[in-house]
Protein backbone atom coordinates (compact mmCIF):
# COMPACT_ATOMS: atom_id res chain seq x y z
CA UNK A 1 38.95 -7.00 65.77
CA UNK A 2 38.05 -3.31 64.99
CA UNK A 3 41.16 -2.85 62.99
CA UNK A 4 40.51 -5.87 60.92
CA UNK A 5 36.99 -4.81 59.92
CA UNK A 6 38.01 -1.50 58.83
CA UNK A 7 41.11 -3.33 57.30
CA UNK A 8 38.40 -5.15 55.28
CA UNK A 9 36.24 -2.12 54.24
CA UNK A 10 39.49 -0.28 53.24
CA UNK A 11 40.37 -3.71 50.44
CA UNK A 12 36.91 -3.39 49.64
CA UNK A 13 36.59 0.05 48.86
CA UNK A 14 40.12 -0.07 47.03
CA UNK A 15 38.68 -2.96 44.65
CA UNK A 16 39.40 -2.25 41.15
CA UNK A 17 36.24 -3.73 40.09
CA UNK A 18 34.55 -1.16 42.09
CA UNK A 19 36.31 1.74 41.16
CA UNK A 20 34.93 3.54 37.88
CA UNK A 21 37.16 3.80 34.99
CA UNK A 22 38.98 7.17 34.69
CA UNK A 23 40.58 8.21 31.36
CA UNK A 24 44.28 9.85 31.91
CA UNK A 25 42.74 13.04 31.89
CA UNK A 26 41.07 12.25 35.25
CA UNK A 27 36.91 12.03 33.27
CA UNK A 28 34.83 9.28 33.30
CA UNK A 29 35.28 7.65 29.64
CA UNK A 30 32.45 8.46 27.52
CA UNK A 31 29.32 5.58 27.07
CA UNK A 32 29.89 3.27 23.56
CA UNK A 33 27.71 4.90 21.13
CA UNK A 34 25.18 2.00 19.60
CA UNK A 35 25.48 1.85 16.25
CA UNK A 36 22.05 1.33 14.19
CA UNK A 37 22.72 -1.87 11.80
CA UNK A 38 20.86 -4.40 9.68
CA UNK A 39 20.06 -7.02 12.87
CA UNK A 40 18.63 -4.24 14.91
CA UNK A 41 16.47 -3.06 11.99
CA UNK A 42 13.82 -5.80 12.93
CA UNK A 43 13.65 -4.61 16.47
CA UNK A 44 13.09 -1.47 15.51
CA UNK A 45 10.40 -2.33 13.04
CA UNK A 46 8.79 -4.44 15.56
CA UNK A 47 8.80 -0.85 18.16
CA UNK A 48 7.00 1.64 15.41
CA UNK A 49 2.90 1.54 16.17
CA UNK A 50 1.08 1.13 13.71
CA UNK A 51 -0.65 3.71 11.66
CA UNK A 52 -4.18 4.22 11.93
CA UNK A 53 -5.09 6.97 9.38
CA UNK A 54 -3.05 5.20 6.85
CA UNK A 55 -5.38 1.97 7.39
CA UNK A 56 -8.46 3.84 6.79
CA UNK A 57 -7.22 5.37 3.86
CA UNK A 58 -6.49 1.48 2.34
CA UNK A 59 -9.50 0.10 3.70
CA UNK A 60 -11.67 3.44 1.84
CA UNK A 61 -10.04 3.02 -1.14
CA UNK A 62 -10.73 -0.66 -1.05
CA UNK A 63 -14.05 -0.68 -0.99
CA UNK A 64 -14.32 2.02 -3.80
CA UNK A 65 -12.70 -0.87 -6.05
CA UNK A 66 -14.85 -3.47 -4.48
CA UNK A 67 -18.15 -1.42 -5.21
CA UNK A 68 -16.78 -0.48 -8.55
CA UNK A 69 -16.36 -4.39 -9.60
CA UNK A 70 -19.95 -5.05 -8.25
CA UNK A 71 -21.88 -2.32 -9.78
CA UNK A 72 -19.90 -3.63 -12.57
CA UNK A 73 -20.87 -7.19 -13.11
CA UNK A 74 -24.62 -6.40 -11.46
CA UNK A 75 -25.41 -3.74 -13.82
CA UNK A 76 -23.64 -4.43 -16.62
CA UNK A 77 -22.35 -0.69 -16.18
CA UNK A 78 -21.04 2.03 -14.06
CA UNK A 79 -23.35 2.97 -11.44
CA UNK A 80 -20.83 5.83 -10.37
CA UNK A 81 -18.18 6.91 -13.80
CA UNK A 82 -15.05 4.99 -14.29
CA UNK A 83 -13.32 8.66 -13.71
CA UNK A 84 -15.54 10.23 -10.52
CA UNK A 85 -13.40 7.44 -8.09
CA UNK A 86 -11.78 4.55 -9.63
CA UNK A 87 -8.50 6.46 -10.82
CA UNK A 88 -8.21 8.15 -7.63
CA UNK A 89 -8.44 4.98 -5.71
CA UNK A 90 -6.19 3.23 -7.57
CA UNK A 91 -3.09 6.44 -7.69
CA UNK A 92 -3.93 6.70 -3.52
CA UNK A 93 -2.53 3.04 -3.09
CA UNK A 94 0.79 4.46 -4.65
CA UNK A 95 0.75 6.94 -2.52
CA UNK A 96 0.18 5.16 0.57
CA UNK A 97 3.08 2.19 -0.56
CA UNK A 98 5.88 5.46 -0.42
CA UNK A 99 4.34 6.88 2.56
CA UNK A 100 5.41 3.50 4.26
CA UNK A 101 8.91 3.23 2.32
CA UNK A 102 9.81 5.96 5.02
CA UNK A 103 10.80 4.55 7.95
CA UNK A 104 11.31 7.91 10.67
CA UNK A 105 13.10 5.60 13.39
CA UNK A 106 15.35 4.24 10.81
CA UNK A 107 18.94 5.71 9.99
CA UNK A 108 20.17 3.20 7.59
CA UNK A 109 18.52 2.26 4.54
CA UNK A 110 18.78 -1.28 3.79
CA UNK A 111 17.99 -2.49 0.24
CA UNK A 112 18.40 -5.74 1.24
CA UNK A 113 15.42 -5.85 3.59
CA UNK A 114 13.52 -3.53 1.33
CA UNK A 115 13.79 -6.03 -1.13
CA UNK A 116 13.17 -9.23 0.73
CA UNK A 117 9.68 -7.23 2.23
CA UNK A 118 8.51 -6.71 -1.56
CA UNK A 119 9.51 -10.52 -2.28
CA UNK A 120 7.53 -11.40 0.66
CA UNK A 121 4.63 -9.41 1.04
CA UNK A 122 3.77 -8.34 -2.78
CA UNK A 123 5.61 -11.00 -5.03
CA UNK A 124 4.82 -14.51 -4.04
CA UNK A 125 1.40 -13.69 -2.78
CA UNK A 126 0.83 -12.54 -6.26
CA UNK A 127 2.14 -15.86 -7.37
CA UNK A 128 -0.06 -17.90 -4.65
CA UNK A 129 -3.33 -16.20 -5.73
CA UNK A 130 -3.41 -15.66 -9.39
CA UNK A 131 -1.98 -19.83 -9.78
CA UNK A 132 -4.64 -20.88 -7.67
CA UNK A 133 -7.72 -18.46 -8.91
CA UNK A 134 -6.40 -19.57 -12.65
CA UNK A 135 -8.97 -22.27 -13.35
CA UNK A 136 -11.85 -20.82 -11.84
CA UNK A 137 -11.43 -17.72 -13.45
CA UNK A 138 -10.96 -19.20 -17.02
CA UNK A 139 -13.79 -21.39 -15.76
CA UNK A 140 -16.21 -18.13 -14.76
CA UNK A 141 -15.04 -15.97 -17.87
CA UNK A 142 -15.12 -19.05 -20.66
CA UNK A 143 -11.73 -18.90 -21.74
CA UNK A 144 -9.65 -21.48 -22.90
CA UNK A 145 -7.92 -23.99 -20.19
CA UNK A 146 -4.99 -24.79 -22.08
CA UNK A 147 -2.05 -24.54 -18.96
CA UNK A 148 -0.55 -22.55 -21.38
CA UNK A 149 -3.16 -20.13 -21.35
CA UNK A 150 -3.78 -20.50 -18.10
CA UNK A 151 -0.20 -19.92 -16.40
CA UNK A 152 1.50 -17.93 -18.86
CA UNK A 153 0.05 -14.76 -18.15
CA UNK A 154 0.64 -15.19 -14.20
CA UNK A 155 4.36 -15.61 -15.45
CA UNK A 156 4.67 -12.27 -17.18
CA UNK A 157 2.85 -10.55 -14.72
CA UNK A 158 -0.68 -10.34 -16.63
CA UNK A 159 -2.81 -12.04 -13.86
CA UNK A 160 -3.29 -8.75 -11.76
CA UNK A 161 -2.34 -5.63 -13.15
CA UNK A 162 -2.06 -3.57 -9.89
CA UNK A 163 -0.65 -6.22 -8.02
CA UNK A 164 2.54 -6.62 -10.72
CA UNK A 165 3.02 -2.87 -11.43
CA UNK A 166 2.90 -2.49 -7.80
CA UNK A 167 5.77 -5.06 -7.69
CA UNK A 168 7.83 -3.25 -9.89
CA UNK A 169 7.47 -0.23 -9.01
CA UNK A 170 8.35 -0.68 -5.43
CA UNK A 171 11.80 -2.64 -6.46
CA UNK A 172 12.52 0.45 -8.82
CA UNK A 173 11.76 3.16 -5.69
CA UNK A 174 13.60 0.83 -3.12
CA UNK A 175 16.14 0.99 -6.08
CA UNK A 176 16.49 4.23 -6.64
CA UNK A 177 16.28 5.09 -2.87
CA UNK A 178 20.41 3.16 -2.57
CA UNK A 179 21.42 5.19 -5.58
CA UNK A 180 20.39 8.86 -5.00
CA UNK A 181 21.14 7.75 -1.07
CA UNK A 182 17.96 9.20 -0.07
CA UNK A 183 18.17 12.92 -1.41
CA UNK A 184 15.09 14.21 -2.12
CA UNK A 185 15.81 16.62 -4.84
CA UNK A 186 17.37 14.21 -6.92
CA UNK A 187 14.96 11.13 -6.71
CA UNK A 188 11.96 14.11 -6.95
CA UNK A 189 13.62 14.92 -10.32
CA UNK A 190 14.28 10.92 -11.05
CA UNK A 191 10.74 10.28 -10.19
CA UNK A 192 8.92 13.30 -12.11
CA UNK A 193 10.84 12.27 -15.09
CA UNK A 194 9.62 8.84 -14.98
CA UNK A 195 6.05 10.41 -15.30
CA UNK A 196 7.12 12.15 -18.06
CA UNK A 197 8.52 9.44 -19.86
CA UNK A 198 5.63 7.37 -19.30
CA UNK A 199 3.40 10.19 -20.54
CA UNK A 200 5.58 10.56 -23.83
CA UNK A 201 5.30 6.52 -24.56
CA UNK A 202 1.74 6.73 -24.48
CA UNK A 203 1.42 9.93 -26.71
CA UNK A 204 3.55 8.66 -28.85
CA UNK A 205 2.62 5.01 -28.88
CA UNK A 206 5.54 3.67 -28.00
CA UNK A 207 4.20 1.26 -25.56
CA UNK A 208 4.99 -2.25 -26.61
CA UNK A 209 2.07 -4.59 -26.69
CA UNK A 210 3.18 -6.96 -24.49
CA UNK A 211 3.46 -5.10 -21.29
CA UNK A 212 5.65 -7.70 -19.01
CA UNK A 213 4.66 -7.08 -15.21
CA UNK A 214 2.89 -3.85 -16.43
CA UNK A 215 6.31 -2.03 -16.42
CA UNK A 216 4.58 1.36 -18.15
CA UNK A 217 1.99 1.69 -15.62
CA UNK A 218 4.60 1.45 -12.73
CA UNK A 219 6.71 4.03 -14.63
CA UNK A 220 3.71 6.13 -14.37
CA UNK A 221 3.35 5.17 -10.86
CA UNK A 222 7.07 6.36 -9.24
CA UNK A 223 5.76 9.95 -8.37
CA UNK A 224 2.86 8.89 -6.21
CA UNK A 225 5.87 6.58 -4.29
CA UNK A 226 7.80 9.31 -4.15
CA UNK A 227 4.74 12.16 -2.86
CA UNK A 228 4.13 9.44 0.11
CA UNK A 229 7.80 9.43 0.59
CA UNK A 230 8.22 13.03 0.98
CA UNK A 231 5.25 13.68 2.76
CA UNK A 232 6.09 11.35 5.47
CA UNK A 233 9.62 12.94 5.23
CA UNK A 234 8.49 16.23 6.36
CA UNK A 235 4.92 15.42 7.97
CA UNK A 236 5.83 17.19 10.75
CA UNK A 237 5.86 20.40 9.39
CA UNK A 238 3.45 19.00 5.93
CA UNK A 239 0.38 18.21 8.50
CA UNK A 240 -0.64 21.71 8.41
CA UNK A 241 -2.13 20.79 4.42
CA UNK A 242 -4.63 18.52 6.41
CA UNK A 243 -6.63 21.23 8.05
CA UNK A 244 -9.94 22.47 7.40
CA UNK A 245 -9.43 24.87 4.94
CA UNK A 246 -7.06 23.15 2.84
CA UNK A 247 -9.57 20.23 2.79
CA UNK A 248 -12.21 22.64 1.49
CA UNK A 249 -9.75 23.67 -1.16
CA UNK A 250 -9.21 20.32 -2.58
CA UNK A 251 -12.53 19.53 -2.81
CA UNK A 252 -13.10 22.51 -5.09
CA UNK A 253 -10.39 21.50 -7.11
CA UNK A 254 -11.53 17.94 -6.85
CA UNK A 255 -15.17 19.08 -8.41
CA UNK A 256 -13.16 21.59 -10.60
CA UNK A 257 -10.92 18.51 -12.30
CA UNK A 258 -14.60 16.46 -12.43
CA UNK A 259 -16.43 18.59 -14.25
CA UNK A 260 -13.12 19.22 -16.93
CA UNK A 261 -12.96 15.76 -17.17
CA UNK A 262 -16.58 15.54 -17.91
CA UNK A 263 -17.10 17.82 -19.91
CA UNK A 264 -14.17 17.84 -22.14
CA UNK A 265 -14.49 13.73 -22.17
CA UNK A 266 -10.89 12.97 -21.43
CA UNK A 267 -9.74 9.50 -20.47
CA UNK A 268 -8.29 8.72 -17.22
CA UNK A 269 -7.81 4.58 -17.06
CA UNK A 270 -4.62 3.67 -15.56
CA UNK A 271 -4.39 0.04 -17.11
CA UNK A 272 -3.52 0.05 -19.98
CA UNK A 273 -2.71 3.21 -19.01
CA UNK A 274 -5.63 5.63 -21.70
CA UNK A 275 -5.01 9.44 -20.39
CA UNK A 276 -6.11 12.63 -22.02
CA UNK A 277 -4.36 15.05 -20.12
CA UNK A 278 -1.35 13.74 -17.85
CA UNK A 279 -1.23 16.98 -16.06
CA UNK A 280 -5.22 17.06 -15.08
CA UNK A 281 -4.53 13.67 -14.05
CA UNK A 282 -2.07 14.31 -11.99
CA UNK A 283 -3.26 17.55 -9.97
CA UNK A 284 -6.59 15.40 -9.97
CA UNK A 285 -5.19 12.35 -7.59
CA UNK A 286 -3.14 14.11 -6.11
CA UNK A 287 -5.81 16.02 -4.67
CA UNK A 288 -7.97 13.26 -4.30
CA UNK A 289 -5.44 11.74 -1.90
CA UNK A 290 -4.78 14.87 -0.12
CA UNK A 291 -8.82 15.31 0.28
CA UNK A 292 -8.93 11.62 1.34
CA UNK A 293 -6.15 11.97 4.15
CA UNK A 294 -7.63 15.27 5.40
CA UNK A 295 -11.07 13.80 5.70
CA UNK A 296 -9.63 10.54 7.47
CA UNK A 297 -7.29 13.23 9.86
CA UNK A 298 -10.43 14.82 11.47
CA UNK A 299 -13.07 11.74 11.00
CA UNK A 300 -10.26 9.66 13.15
CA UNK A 301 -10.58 5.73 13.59
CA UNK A 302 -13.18 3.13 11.90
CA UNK A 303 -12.46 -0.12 12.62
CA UNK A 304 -14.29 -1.78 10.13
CA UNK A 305 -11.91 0.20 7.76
CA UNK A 306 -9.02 -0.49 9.30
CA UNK A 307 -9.44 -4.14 9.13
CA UNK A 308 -10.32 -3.97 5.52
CA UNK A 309 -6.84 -1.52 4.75
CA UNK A 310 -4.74 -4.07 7.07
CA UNK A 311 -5.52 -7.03 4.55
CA UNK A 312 -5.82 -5.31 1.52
CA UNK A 313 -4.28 -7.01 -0.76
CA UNK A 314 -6.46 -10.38 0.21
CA UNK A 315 -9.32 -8.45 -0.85
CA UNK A 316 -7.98 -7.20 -4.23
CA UNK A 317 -7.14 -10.71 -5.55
CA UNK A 318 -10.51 -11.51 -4.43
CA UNK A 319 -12.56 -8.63 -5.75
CA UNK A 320 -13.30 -8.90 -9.03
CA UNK A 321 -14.24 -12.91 -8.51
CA UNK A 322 -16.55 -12.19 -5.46
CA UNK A 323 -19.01 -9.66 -6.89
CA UNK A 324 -18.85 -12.14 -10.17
CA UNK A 325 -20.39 -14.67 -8.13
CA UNK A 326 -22.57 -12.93 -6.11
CA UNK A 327 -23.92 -11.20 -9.25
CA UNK A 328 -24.91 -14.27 -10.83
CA UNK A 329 -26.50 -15.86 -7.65
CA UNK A 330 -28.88 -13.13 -7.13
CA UNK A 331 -29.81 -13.61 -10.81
CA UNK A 332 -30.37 -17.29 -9.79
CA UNK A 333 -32.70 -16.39 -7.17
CA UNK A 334 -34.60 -14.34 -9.67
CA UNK A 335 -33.85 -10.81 -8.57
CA UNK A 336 -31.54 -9.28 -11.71
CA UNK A 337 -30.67 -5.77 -11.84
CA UNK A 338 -34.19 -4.05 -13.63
CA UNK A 339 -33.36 -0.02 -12.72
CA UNK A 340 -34.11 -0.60 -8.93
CA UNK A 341 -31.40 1.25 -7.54
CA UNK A 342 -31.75 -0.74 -4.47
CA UNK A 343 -31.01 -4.14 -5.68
CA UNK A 344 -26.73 -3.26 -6.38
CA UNK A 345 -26.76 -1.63 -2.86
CA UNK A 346 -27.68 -5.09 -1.33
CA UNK A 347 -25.36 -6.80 -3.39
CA UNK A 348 -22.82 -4.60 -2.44
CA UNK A 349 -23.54 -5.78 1.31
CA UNK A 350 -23.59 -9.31 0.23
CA UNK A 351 -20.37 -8.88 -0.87
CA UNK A 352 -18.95 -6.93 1.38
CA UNK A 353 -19.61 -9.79 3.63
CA UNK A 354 -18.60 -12.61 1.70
CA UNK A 355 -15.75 -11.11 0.76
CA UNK A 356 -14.68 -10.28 4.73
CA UNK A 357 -15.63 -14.06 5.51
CA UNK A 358 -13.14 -14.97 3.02
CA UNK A 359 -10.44 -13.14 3.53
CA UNK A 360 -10.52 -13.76 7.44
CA UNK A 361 -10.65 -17.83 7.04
CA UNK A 362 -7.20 -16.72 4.55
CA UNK A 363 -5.50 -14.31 7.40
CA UNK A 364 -7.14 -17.42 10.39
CA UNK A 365 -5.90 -20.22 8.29
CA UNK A 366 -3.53 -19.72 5.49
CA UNK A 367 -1.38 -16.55 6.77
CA UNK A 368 1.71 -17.93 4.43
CA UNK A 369 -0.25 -16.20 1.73
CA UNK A 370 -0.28 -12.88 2.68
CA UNK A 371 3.59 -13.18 3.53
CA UNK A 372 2.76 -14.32 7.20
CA UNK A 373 4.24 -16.45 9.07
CA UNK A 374 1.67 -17.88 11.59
CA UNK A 375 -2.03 -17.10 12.14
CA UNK A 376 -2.84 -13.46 13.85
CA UNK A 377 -3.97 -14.49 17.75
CA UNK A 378 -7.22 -11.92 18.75
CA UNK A 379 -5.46 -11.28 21.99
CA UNK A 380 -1.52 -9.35 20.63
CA UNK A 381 -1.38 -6.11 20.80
CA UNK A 382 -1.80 -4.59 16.95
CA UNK A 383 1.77 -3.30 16.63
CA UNK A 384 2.93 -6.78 18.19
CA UNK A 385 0.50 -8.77 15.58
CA UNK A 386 1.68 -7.09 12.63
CA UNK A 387 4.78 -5.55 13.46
CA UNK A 388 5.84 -2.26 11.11
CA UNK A 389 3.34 -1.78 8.34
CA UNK A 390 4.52 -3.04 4.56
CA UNK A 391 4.35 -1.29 1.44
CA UNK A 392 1.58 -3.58 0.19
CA UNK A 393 -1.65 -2.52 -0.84
């Protein structure tokens, strides 16, 4: 009976199931290497947390454009210059959209998926908004209600300037990204001469009138993608611009590039793109953005930012129509803008609020239009509820 038990441990042990694979040279064979493809891309996307700074930044810049539209239609002016903010706010947005075309866990660029996120995320809720928001808009601004005048412009990319040159510029960087495969001198060089030859149209005049999908203005717009996109590249070793004393730089030269601007009177509107100087304007939001990101780096979270910079671009198809009606309801209630400073400020809360109301019931109720797929559920995790962070606004 002994001999039969070891007889059985001896099989056992002699299993070539349970013997580990040699190679002829007597090693172990090496583990298969996983190789990084298109159907593990989602995975991954679904693994990288989210970033926090970057939301802030949104959210801040958000709320710049938001105030600007209310001061706007409360005052009948500028409470704050065009140039002090609005140009900066706008050119951080770029910035922000390249920062997220890097993807650090990634090793395989796919244009595909690129492509399908810009569809998603920027293109048809472009379409959703600015076909729904067409009546009451003509409505609001008494224009005419012809559908041909109504839907036209929403076709050629007229409805919402940022939103469209956004669009396009995004497709050209994802673009441009397959066909320099990801070197950064060349698609620096690509990029810079982009701004240059957006620069030269406008000197020159050579802008046509009809600007389809604001096409010039995402020309001009390709070097912010690309400063995001590097930065994120090399953040690593890039983070050490975000310390204290480079912060206090750029806000001299933010003050500096102010008071030039000022002074000399120069133009900086973006759309249709009006600019003086093309190199003030570009050392001025670039340091903006890099004052911005420095601040956010050692302020650290605010939620109530975040929120705002995770839905974005819900509030910029809603921003200009919000403070329009708020605007004209406090004139209802008899309390128009006389010189009280105080009187824009609480609009400004009004519509902050109204404005957050509205966009949650959209994000709560009607996801599909921000490119989601279900409602967000209070109790996921935030990288689980909205997986990898888009290039949207």
């Amino acid at each position: 009976m002994e001999n039969m038990i070891r007889c059985g441990n001896l099989e056992r042990l002699s299993s070539p199931r349970l013997q580990p694979e040699v190679s002829p040279v007597g090693r172990k064979k090496p583990e298969k290497q996983v190789v990084v493809n298109r159907n593990t891309i989602g995975k991954m996307n679904q693994v990288q947390s989210r970033n926090h700074e970057v939301d802030v930044i949104r959210g801040f810049c958000m709320m710049a454009i938001l105030f600007y539209h209310t001061s706007f239609y409360d005052t009948g002016s500028h409470l704050i210059p065009y140039h002090f903010y609005v140009s900066n706010a706008l050119m951080a947005f770029f910035t922000v959209s390249g920062y997220l075309f890097y993807r650090p866990m990634l090793q395989v660029f796919s244009l595909r998926s690129k492509l399908q996120s810009v569809l998603r995320h920027i293109v048809i809720p472009y379409f959703l908004f600015t076909v729904l928001m067409a009546f009451p808009k003509a409505l609001a601004h008494g224009n005419s209600l012809q559908p041909s005048d109504l839907f036209l412009p929403v076709l050629l990319g007229q409805a919402s300037w940022f939103v469209a040159a956004l669009a396009v510029s995004s497709v050209c960087f994802a673009l441009l990204l397959k066909m320099t495969r990801q070197r950064m001198t060349l698609l620096g060089i690509i990029c810079s001469i982009s701004f240059l030859l957006s620069a030269w149209m406008n000197h020159e005049k050579h802008v046509p009138d009809l600007n389809i999908w604001y096409a010039n203005e995402a020309l001009l717009s390709l070097i912010y993608l690309f400063a995001g996109y590097f930065f994120h590249a090399h953040e690593a070793r890039l983070r050490v611009l975000l310390r204290l004393p480079a912060v206090l730089l750029y806000l001299i030269i933010y003050i500096v590039c102010k008071y030039l601007e000022s002074r000399a009177g120069f133009s900086v509107i973006v759309a249709p793109v009006e600019i003086t100087s093309f190199a003030l304007f570009l050392v001025d939001t670039m340091t903006a953005t890099l004052l911005l990101a420095g601040i956010v780096h050692r302020v650290g979270r605010c939620r109530p930012l975040e929120w705002v910079g995770k839905h974005s671009l819900a509030f910029y198809f809603i921003c200009g129509g919000v403070p329009l009606l708020m605007s004209r309801l406090f004139i209802r209630l008899g309390w128009p803008y006389q010189g009280f400073l105080l009187q824009p400020v609480v609009v400004f809360v009004c519509v902050c609020a109204a404005a957050s109301l509205l966009v949650w019931i959209i994000v709560c109720c009607f996801p599909f239009m921000l490119g989601r797929k279900k409602p967000i559920k209070p109790d996921v995790k935030c990288h689980e509820r909205h997986g990898m962070q888009d290039e949207t606004i």
